[in-house]
C-alpha atoms as a PDB file:
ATOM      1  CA  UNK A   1     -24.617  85.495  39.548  1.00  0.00           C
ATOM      2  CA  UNK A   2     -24.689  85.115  35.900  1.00  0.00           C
ATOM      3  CA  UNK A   3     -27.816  85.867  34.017  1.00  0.00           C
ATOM      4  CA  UNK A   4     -31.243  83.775  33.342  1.00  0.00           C
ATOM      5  CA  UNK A   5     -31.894  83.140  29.514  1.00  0.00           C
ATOM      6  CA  UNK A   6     -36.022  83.642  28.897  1.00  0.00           C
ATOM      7  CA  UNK A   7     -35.923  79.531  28.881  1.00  0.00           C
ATOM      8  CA  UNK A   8     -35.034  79.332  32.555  1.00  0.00           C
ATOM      9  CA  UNK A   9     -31.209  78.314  31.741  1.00  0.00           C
ATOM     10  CA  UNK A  10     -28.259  80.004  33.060  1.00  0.00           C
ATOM     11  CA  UNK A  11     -26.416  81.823  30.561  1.00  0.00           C
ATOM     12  CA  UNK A  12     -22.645  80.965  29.735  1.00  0.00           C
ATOM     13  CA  UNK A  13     -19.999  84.560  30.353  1.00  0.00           C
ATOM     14  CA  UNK A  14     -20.433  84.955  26.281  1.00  0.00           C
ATOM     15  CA  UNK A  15     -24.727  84.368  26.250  1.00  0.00           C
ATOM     16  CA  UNK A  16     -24.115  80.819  24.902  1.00  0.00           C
ATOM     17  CA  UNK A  17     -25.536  77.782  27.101  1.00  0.00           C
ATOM     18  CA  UNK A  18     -24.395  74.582  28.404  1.00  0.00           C
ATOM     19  CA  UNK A  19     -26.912  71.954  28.904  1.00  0.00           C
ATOM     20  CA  UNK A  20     -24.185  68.911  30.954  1.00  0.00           C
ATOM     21  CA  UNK A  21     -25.721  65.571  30.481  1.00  0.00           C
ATOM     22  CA  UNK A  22     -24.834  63.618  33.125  1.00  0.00           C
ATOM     23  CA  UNK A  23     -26.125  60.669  35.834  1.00  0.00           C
ATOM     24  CA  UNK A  24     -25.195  62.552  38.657  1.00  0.00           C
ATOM     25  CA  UNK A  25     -24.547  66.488  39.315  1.00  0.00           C
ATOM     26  CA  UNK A  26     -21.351  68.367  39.248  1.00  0.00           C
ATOM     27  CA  UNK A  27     -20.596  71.046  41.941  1.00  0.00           C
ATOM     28  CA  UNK A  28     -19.733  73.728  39.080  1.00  0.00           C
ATOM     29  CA  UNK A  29     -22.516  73.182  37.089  1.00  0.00           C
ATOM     30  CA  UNK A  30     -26.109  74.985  37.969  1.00  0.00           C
ATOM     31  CA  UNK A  31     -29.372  73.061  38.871  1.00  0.00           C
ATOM     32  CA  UNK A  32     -31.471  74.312  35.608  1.00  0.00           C
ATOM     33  CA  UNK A  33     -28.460  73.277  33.122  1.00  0.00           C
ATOM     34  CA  UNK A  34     -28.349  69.702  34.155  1.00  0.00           C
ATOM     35  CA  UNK A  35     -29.460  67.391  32.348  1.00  0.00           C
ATOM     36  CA  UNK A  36     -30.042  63.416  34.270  1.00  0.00           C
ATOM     37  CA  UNK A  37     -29.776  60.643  32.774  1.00  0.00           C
ATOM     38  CA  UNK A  38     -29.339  56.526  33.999  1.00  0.00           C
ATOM     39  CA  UNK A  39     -26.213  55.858  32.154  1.00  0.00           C
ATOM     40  CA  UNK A  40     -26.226  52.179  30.651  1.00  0.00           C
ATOM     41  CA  UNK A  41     -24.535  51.148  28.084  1.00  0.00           C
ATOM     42  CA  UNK A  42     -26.374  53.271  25.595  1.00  0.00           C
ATOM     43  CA  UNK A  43     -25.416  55.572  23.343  1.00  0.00           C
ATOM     44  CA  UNK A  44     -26.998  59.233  23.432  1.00  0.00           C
ATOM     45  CA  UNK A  45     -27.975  61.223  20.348  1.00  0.00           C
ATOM     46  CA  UNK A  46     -28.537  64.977  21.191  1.00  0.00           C
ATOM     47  CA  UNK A  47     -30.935  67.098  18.667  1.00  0.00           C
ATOM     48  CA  UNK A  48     -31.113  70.931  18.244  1.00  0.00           C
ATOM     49  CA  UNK A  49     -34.369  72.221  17.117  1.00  0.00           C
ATOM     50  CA  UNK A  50     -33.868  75.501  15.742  1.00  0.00           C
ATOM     51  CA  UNK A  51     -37.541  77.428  15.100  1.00  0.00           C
ATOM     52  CA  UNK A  52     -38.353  80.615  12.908  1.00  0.00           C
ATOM     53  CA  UNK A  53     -34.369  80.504  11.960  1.00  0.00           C
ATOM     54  CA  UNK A  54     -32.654  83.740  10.381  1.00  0.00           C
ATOM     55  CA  UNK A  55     -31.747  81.817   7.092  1.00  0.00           C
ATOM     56  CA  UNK A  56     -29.459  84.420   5.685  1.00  0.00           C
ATOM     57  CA  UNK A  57     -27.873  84.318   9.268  1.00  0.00           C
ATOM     58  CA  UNK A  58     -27.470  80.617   8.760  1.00  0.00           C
ATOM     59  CA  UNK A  59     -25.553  80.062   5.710  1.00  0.00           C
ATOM     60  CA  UNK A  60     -22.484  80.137   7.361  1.00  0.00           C
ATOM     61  CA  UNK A  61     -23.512  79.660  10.661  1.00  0.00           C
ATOM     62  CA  UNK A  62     -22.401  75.624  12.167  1.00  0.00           C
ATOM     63  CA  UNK A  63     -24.184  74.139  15.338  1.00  0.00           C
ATOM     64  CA  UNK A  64     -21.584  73.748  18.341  1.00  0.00           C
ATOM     65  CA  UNK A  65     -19.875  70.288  18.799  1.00  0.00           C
ATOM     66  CA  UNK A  66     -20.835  67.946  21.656  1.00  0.00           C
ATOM     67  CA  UNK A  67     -18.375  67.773  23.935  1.00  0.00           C
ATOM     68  CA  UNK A  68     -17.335  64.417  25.944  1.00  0.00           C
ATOM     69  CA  UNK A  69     -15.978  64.938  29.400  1.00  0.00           C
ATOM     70  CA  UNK A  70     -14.718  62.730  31.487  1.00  0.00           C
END
């Protein structure tokens, strides 16, 4: 079992974690890390908030890349 974050999400081997956005549920991927959505023909735009940042921490620190799987 890997372990919770404090937001409810299950944490990735290295602490990191993987929200899957998706119309329908993968076997491999956990209940709380799913993301639904009705797939149209839209396009998706995906935002990271980050609050009370570390700003010395972030000046050479770059948000993770979205990743398209098919």
């Amino acid at each position: 079992m890997r372990p919770h974050s404090s937001l409810g999400y299950k944490l990735n081997a290295d602490g990191g974690i993987s929200i899957h956005i998706a119309e329908k549920k993968t076997d491999d991927v956990s209940e709380e890390n799913w993301l639904p959505i009705k797939r149209g023909d839209y396009s998706v735009d995906v935002i990271m908030r980050i609050y009370e940042p570390d700003l010395e921490r972030y000046k050479k620190w770059t948000p993770p890349k979205a990743e398209r799987i098919k």
